[in-house]
Protein backbone atom coordinates (compact mmCIF):
# COMPACT_ATOMS: atom_id res chain seq x y z
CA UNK A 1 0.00 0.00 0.00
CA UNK A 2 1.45 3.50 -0.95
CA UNK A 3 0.65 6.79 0.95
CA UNK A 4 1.37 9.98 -0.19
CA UNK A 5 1.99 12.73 2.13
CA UNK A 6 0.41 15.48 0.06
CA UNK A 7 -2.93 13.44 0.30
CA UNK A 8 -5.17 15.46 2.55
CA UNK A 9 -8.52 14.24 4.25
CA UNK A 10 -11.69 15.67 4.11
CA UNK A 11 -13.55 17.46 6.75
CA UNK A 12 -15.90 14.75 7.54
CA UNK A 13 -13.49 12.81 9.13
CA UNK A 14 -12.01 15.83 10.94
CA UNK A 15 -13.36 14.47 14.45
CA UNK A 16 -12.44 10.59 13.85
CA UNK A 17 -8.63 11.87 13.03
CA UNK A 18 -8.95 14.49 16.17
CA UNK A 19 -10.27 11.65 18.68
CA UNK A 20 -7.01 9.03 16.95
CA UNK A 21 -4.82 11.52 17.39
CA UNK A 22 -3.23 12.05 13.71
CA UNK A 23 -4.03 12.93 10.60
CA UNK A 24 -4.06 10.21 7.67
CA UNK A 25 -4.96 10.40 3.89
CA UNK A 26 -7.62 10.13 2.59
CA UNK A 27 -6.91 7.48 0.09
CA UNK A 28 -5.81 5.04 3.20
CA UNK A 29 -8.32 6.57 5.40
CA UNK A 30 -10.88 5.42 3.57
CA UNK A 31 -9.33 2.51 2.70
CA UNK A 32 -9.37 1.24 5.98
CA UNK A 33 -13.25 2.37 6.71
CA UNK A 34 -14.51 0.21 4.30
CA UNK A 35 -15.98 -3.02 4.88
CA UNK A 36 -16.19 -6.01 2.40
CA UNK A 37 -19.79 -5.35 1.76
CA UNK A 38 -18.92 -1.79 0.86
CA UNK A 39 -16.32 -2.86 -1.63
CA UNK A 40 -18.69 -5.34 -3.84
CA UNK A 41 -20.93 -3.07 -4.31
CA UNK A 42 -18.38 -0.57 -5.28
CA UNK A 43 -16.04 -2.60 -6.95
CA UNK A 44 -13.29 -1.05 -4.76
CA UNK A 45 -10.77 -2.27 -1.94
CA UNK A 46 -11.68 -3.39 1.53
CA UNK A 47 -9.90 -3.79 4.60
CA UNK A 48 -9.35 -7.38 5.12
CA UNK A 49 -5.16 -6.99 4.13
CA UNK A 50 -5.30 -3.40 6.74
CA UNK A 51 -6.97 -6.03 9.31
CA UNK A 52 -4.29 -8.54 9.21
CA UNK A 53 -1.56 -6.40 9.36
CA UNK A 54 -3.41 -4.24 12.34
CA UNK A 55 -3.99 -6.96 14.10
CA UNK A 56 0.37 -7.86 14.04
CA UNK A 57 1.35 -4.71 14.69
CA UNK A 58 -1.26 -4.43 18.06
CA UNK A 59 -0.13 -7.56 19.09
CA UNK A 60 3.30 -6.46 19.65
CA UNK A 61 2.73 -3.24 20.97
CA UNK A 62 0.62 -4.82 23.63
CA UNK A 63 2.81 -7.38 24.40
CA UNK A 64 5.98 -5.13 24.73
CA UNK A 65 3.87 -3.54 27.21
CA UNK A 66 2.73 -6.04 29.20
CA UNK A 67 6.06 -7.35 29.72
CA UNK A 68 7.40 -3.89 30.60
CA UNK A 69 4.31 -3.24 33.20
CA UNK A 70 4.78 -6.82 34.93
CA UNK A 71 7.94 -8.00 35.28
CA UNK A 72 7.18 -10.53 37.88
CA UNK A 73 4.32 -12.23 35.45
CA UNK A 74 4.73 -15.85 34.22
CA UNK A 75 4.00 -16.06 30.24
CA UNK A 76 0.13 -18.04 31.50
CA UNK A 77 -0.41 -14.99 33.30
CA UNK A 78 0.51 -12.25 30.50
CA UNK A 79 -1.19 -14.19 27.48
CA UNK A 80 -4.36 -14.04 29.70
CA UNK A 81 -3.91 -10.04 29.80
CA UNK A 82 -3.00 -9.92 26.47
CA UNK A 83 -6.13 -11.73 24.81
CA UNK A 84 -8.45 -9.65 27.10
CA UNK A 85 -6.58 -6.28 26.22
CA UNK A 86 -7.13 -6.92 22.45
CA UNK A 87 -10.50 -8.99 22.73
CA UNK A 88 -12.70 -8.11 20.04
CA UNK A 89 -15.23 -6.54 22.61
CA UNK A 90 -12.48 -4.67 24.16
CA UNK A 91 -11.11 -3.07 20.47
CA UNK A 92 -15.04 -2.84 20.03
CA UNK A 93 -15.15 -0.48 23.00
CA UNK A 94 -12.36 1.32 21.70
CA UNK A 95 -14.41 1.59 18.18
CA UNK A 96 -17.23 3.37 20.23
CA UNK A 97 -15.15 5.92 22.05
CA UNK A 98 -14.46 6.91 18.79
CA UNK A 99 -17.83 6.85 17.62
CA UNK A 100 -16.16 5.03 14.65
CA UNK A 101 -19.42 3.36 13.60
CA UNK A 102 -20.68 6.25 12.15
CA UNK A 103 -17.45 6.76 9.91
CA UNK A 104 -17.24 2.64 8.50
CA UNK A 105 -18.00 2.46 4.86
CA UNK A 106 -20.87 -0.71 4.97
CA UNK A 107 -22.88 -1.92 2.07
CA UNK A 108 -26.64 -2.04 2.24
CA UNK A 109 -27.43 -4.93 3.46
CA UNK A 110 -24.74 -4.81 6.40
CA UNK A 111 -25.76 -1.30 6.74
CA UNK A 112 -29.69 -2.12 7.30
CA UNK A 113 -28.69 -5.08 10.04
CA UNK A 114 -26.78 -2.65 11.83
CA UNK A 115 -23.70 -3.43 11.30
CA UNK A 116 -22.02 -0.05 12.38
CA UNK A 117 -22.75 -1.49 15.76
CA UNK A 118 -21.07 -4.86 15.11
CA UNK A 119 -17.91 -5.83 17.50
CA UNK A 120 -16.32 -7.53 15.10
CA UNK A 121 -16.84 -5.09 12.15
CA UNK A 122 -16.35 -2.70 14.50
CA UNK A 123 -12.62 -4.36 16.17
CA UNK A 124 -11.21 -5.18 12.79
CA UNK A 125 -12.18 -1.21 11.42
CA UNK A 126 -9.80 -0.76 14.52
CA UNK A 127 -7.23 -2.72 13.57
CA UNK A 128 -7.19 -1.68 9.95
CA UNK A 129 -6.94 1.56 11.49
CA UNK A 130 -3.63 0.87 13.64
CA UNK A 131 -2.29 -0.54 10.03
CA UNK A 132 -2.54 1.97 7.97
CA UNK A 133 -0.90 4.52 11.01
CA UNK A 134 1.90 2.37 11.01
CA UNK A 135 2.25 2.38 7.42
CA UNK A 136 2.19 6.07 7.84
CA UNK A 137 3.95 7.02 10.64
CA UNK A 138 5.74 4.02 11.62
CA UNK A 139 5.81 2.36 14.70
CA UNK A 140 6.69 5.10 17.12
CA UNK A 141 3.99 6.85 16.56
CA UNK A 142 1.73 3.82 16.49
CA UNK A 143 2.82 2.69 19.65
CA UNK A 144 1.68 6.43 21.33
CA UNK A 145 -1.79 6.52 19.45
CA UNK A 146 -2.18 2.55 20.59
CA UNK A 147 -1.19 2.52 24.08
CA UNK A 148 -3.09 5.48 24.54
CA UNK A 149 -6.44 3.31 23.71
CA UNK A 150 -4.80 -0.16 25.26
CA UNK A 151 -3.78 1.11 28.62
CA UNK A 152 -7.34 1.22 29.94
CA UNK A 153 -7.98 -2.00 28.76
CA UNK A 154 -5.38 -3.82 30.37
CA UNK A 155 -6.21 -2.18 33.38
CA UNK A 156 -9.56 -3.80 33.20
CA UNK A 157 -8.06 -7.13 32.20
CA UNK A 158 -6.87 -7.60 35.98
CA UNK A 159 -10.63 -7.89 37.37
CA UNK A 160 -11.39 -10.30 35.11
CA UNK A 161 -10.38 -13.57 36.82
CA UNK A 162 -11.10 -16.77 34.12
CA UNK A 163 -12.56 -14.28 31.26
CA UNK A 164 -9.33 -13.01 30.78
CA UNK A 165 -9.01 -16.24 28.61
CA UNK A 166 -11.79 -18.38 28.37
CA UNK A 167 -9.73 -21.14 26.35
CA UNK A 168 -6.83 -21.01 28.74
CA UNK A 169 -8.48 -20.84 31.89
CA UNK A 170 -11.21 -23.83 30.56
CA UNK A 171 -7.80 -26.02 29.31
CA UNK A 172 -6.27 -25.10 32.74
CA UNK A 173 -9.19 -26.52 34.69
CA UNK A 174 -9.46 -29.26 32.23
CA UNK A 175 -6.14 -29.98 33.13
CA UNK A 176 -6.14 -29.53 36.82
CA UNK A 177 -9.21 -32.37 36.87
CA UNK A 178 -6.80 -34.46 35.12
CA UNK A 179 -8.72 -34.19 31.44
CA UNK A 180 -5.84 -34.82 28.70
CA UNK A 181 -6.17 -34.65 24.79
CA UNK A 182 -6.12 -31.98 22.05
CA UNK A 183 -8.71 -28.45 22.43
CA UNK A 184 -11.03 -29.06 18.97
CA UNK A 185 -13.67 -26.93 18.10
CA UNK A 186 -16.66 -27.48 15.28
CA UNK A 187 -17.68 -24.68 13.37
CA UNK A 188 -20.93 -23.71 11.76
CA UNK A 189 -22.44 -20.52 10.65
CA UNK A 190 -25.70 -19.48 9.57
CA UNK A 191 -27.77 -16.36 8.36
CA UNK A 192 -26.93 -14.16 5.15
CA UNK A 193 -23.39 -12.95 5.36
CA UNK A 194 -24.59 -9.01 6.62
CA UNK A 195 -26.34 -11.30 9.52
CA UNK A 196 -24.07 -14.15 9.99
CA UNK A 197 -23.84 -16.39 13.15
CA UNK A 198 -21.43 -18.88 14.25
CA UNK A 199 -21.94 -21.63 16.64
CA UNK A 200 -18.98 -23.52 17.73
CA UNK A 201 -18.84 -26.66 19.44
CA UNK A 202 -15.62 -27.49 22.06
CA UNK A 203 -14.31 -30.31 22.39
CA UNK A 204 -11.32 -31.89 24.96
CA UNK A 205 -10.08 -35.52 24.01
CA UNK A 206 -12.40 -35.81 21.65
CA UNK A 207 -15.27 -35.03 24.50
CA UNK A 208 -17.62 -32.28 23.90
CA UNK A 209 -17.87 -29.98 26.72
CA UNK A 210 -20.01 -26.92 25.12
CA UNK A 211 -21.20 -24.72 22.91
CA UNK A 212 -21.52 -20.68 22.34
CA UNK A 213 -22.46 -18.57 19.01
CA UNK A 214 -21.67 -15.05 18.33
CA UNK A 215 -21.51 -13.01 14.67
CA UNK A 216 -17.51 -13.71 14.38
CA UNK A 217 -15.67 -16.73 14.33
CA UNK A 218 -13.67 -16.05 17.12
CA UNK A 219 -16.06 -14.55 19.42
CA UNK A 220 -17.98 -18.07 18.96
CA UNK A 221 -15.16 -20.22 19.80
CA UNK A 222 -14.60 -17.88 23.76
CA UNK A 223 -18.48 -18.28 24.05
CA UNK A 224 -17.99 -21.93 23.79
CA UNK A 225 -14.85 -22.21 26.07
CA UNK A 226 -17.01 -19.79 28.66
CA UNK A 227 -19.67 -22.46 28.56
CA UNK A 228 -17.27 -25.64 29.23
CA UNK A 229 -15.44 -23.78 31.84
CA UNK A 230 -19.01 -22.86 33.52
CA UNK A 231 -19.91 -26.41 32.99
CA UNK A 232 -16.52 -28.10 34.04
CA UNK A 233 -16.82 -25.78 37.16
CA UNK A 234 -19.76 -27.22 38.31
């Protein structure tokens, strides 16, 4: 992806850029605003590549700065933090302070099932943000705007006992009851793609243990690890 500094972006977007903290043009901007359903209709590019990119460049930001804040921390204890911190509903909370829904480039349908108010629309718009400021600006600068956002978040990891990490904390019970074998999941989805839902089943040595469904993938697969911990808990 090229940026060129000259590129300027338009007023709309003046308060989303004053709320992140730097300017970005338009042309990569808007290029990470727009949504896959967007981009069919439109015959243009979406943010999927801005997304997976995003999503690296978070990873080791928060990281870094988990290891920096808790130097006494085993690696259990910091992965835990670290999949909280950059949850999709925590990036999704991060979306809504700034009010990005109103600012993500959706087709109709997605548009008309409300998907400005998504998580996981909303969480990867955040990433593909974060991308295309490093691209920018590099990772200095990145780091600044993305700590700023993350800080809170892993603050509010620490009071979240087994939610930090549904998967570890359910394998870690698992474990401590003397279950063995390989974490499995089954995946299904259903719905129209603007409405999708996922269910996903869990399963430990080959032995189901539950079941959770949520509009992404990944959100489906913690709802299911939150229902076998519940359920191995008990």
């Amino acid at each position: 992806m090229q940026i060129h500094k000259n590129a300027e972006p338009t007023g709309k977007y003046a308060n989303l850029l004053a709320a992140w903290g730097k300017e970005i043009p338009l042309a990569g901007l808007e290029h990470a605003l727009t949504h896959r359903s967007w981009a069919y209709e439109h015959d243009a590019k979406h943010n999927e590549r801005l997304e997976f990119l995003g999503d690296s460049v978070l990873g080791i930001i928060t990281v870094e700065e988990i290891f920096r804040t808790f130097p006494d921390s085993d690696e259990g204890t910091m992965s835990k933090i670290k999949a909280a911190s950059v949850s999709e509903a925590a990036l999704a909370i991060v979306a809504r302070e700034l009010e990005l829904g109103k600012y993500i480039r959706l087709g109709k349908g997605e548009a008309a099932s409300g998907g400005a108010n998504k998580d996981s629309i909303l969480s990867d718009t955040v990433e593909a943000l974060i991308a295309v400021t490093y691209l920018y600006y590099g990772i200095d600068v990145t780091r600044e705007i993305v700590l700023r956002f993350i800080r809170p978040r892993i603050e509010s990891a620490l009071q979240h006992g087994p939610a930090l990490d549904w998967r570890t904390s359910f394998e870690e019970l698992a474990r401590a009851k003397g279950i063995s074998g390989d974490l499995t999941y089954q995946l299904h989805g259903s719905g129209p793609d603007h409405a999708r839902v996922y269910t996903a089943e869990v399963f430990l040595g080959g032995r189901s243990f539950g079941s959770g469904s949520a509009s992404s993938q990944k959100n489906a697969k913690l709802a299911a690890c939150k229902t076998a911990y519940e359920n191995l808990n008990q």
